[in-house]
PDB file of N, CA and C in Angstrom:
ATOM      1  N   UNK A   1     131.701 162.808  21.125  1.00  0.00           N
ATOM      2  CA  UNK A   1     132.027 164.136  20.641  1.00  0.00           C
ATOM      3  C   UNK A   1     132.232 164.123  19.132  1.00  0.00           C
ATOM      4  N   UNK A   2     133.440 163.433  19.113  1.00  0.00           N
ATOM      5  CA  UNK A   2     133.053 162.915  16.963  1.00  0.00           C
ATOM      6  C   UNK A   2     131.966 162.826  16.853  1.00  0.00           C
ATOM      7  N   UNK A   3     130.933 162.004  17.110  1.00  0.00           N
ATOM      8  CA  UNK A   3     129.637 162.187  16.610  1.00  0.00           C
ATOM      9  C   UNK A   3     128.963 163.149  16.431  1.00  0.00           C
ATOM     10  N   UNK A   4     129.081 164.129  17.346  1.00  0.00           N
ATOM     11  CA  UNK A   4     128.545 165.147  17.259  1.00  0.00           C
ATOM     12  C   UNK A   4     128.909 166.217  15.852  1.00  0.00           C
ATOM     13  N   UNK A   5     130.089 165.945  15.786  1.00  0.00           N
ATOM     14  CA  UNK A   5     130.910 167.021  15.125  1.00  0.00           C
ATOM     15  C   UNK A   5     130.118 166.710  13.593  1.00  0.00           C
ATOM     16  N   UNK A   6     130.379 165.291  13.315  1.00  0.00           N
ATOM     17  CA  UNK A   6     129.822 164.400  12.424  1.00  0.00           C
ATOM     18  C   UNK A   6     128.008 165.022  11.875  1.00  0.00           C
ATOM     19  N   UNK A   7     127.477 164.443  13.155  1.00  0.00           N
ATOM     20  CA  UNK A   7     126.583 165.055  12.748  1.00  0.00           C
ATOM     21  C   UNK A   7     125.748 166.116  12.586  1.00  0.00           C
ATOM     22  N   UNK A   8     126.602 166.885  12.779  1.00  0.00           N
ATOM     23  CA  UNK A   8     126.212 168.381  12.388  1.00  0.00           C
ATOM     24  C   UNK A   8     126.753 169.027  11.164  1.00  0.00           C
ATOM     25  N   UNK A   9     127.668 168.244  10.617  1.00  0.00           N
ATOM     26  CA  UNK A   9     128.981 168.874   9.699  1.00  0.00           C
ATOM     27  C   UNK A   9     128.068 168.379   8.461  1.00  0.00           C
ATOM     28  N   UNK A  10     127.869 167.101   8.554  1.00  0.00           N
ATOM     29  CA  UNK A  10     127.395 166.283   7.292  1.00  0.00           C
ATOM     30  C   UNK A  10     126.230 166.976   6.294  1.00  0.00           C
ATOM     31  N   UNK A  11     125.999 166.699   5.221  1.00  0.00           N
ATOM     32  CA  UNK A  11     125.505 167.406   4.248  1.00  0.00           C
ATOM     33  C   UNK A  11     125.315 166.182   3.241  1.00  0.00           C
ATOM     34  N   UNK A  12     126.676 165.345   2.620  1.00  0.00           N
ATOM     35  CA  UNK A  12     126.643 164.363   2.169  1.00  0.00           C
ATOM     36  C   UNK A  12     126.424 164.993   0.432  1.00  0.00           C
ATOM     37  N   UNK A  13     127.216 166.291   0.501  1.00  0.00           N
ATOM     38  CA  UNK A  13     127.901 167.128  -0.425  1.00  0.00           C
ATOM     39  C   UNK A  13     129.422 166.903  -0.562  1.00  0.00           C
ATOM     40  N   UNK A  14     129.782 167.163  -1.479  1.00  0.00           N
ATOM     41  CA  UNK A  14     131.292 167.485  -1.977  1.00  0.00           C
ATOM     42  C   UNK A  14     131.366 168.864  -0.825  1.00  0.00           C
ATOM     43  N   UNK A  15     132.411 168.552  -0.235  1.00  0.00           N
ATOM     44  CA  UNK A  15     133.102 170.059   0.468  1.00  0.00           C
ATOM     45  C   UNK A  15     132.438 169.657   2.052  1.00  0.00           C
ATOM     46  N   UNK A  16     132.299 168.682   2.769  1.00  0.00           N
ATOM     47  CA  UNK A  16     132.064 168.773   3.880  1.00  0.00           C
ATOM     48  C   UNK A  16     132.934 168.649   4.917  1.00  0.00           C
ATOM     49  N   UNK A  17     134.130 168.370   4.173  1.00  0.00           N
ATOM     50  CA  UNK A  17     135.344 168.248   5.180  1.00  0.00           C
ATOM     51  C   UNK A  17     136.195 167.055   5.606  1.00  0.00           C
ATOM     52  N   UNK A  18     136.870 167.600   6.370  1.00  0.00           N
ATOM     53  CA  UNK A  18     137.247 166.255   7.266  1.00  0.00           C
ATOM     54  C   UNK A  18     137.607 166.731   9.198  1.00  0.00           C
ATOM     55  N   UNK A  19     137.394 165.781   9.324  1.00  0.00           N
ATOM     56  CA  UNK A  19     137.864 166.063  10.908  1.00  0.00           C
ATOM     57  C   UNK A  19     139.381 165.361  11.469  1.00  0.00           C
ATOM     58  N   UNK A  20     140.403 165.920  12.106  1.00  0.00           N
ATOM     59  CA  UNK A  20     141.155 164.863  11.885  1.00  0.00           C
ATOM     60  C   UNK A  20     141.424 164.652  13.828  1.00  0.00           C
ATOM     61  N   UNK A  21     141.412 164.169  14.222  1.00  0.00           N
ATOM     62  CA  UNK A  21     141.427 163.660  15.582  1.00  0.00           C
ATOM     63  C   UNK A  21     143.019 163.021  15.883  1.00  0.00           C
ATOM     64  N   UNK A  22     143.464 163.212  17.208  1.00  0.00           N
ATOM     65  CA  UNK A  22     144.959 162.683  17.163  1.00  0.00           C
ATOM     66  C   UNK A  22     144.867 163.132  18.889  1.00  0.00           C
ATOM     67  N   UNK A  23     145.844 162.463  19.372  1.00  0.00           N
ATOM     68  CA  UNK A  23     146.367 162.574  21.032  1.00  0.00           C
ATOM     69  C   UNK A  23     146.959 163.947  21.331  1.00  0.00           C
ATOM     70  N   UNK A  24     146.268 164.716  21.771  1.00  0.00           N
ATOM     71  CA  UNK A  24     147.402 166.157  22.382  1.00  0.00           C
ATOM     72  C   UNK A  24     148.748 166.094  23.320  1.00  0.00           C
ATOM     73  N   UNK A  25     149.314 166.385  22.498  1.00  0.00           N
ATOM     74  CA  UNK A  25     150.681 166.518  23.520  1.00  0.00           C
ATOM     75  C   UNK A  25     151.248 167.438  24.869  1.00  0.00           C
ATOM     76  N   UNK A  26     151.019 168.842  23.990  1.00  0.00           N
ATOM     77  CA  UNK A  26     151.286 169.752  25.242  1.00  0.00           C
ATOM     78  C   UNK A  26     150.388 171.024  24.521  1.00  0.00           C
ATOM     79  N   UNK A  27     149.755 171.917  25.247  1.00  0.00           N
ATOM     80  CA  UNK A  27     148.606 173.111  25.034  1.00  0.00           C
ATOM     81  C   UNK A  27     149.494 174.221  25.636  1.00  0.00           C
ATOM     82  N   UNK A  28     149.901 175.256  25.407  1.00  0.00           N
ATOM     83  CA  UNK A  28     150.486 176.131  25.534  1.00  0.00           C
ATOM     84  C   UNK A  28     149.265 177.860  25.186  1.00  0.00           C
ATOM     85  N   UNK A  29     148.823 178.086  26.798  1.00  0.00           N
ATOM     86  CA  UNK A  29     148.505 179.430  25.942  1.00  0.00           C
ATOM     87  C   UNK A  29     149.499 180.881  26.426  1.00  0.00           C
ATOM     88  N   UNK A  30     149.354 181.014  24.875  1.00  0.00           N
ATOM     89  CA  UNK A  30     150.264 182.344  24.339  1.00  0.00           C
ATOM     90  C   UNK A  30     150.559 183.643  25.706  1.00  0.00           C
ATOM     91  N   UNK A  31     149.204 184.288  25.483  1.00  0.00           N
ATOM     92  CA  UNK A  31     149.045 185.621  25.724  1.00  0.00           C
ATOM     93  C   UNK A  31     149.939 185.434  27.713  1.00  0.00           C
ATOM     94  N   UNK A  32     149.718 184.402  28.319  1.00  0.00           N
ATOM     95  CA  UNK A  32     150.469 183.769  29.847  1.00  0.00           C
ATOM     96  C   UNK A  32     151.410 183.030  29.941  1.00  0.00           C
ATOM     97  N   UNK A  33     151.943 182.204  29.295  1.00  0.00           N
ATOM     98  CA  UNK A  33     152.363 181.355  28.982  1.00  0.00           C
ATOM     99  C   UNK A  33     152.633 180.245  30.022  1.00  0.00           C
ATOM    100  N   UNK A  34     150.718 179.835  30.323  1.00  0.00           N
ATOM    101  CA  UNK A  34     150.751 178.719  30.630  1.00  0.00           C
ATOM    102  C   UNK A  34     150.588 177.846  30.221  1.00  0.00           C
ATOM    103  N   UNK A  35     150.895 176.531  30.999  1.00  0.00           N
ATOM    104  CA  UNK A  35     151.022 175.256  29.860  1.00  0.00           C
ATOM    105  C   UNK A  35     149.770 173.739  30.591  1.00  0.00           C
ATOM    106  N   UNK A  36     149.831 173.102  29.968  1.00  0.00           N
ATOM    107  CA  UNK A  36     148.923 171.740  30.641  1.00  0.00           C
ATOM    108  C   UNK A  36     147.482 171.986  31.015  1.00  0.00           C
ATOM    109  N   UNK A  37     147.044 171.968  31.971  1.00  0.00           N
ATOM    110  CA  UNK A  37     145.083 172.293  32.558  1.00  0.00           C
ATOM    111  C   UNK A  37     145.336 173.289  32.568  1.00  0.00           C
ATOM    112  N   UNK A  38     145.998 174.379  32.973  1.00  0.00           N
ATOM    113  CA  UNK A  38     145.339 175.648  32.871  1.00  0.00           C
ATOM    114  C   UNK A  38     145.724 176.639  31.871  1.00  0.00           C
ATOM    115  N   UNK A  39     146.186 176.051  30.737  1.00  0.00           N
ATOM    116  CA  UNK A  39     145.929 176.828  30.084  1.00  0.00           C
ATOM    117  C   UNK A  39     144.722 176.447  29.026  1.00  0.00           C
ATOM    118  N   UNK A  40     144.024 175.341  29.456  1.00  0.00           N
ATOM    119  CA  UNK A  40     142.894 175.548  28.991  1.00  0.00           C
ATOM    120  C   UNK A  40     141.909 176.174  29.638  1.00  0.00           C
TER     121      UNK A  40
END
């Protein structure tokens, strides 16, 4: 999936970004307020 992101983003210009990747803790959606798998 990084790769992907990678290679679509790249340009190999000033201003292409960064991606920053890290472990999810807890997903909370708003509008229900459900939490864990379904609130994705």
């Amino acid at each position: 999936m990084i790769e992907a992101v990678e290679g679509a983003a790249r340009t190999g210009k000033i201003g292409d970004g960064k991606v920053f990747v890290y472990n999810l803790e807890q997903v909370v959606r708003i509008r229900t307020g459900e939490t864990g798998k379904e609130a994705l």
